[in-house]
Structure formats: C-alpha cells, structure tokens
Protein backbone atom coordinates (compact mmCIF):
# COMPACT_ATOMS: atom_id res chain seq x y z
CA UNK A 1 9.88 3.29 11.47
CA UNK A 2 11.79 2.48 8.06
CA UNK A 3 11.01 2.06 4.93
CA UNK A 4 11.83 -1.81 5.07
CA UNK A 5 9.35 -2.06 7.89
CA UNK A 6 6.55 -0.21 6.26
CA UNK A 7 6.72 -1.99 3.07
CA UNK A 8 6.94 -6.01 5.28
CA UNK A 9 3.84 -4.11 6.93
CA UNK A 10 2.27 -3.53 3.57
CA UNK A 11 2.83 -7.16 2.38
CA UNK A 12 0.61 -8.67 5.12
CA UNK A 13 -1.82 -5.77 4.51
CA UNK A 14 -1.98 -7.09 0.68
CA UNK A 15 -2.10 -10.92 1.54
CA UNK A 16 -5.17 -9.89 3.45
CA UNK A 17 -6.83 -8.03 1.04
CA UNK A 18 -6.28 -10.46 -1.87
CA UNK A 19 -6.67 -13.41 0.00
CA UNK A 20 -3.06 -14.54 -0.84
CA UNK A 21 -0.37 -15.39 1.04
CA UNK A 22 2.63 -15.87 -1.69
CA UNK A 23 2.37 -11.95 -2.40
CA UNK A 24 5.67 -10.62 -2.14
CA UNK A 25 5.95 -7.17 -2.36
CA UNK A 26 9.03 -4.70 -3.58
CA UNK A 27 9.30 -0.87 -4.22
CA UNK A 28 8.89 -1.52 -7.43
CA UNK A 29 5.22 -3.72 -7.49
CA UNK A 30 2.15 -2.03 -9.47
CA UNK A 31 -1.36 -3.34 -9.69
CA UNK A 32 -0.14 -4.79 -12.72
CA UNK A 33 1.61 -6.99 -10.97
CA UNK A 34 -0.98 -8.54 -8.85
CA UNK A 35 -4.56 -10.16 -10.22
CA UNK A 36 -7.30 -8.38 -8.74
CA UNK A 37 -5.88 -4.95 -7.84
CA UNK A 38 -8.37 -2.82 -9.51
CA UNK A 39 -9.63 0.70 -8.50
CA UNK A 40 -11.95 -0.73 -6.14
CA UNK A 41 -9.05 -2.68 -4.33
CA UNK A 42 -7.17 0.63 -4.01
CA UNK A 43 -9.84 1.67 -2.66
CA UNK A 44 -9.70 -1.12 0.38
CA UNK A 45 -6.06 -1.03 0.39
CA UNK A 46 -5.53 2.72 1.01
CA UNK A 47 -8.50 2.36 3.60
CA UNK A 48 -6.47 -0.70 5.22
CA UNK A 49 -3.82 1.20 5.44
CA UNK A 50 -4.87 4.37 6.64
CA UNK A 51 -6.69 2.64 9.72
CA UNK A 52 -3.29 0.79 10.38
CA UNK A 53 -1.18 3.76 10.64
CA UNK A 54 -3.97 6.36 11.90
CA UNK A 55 -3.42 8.78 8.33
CA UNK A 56 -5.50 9.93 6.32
CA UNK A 57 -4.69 10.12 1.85
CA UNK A 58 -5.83 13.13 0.17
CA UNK A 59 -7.28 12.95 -3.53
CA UNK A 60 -3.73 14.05 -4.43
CA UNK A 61 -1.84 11.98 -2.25
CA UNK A 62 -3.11 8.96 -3.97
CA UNK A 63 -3.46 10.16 -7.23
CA UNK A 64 0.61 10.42 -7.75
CA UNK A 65 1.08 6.55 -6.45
CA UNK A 66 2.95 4.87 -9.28
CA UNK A 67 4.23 1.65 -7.10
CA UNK A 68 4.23 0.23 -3.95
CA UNK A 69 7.51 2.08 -3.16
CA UNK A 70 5.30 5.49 -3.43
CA UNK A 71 3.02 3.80 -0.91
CA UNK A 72 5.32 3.17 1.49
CA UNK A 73 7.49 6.54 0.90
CA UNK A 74 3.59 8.61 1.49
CA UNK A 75 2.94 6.12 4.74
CA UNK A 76 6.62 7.40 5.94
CA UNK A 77 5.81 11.00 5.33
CA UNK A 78 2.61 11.28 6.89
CA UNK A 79 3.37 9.25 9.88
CA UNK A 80 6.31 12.12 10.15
C-alpha cells in the first residue's frame, strides 16, 4: 500500500463523513481547511478509519496529527 493510495482512500472516507463530495484532499489539508471538522469529527474520522484498515490510534498517536499527510503517514505505519 502507498502513500498515494492511503490518502485517495482517505478522501472518500472524508466525503462520507462530511457529506461532500468536492473534498479534495492533499498532505498538506488541516481541519482548517474543511467546514465542519471539529473535535467531534476527528473523533468519527479516526474511528472511520481505524475500522477501514483494522488499527487501532493511541491517545498519542492522534495527538501529534498536524495534517492529513500525518494521517496517512500513521495509517502506513501501523498497517506495517
């Protein structure tokens, strides 16, 4: 699995969760970027995501997310 795959992955993930399909997604997106990511919305995202690739976050793992490209880089490392 590559990086370019996991973060394609993570763009359909998103358009789910916010109910919007012109999200496009880079390493460098924040929840500044898109209306409606909040804490809570981590919340479902990392959730989301952990069902989708069978991992589970630790307090710490997503406490050091800065962008999406930290998302994708922790998916890649704990799918390892």
């Amino acid at each position: 699995m590559t990086a370019e795959q996991v973060l394609k992955e993570l763009e359909e993930i998103f358009r789910d969760n916010f109910d919007d399909d012109d999200i496009v997604l880079t390493r460098e997106t924040t929840a500044d970027d898109i209306e409606d990511w909040d804490s809570l919305e981590q919340i479902n995202l990392l959730t989301t995501i952990g069902k989708k690739y069978g991992i589970k976050f630790s307090i710490d793992d997503v406490s050091s997310l800065a962008n999406v490209g930290d998302m994708v880089d922790l998916v890649l490392r704990l799918k390892a």
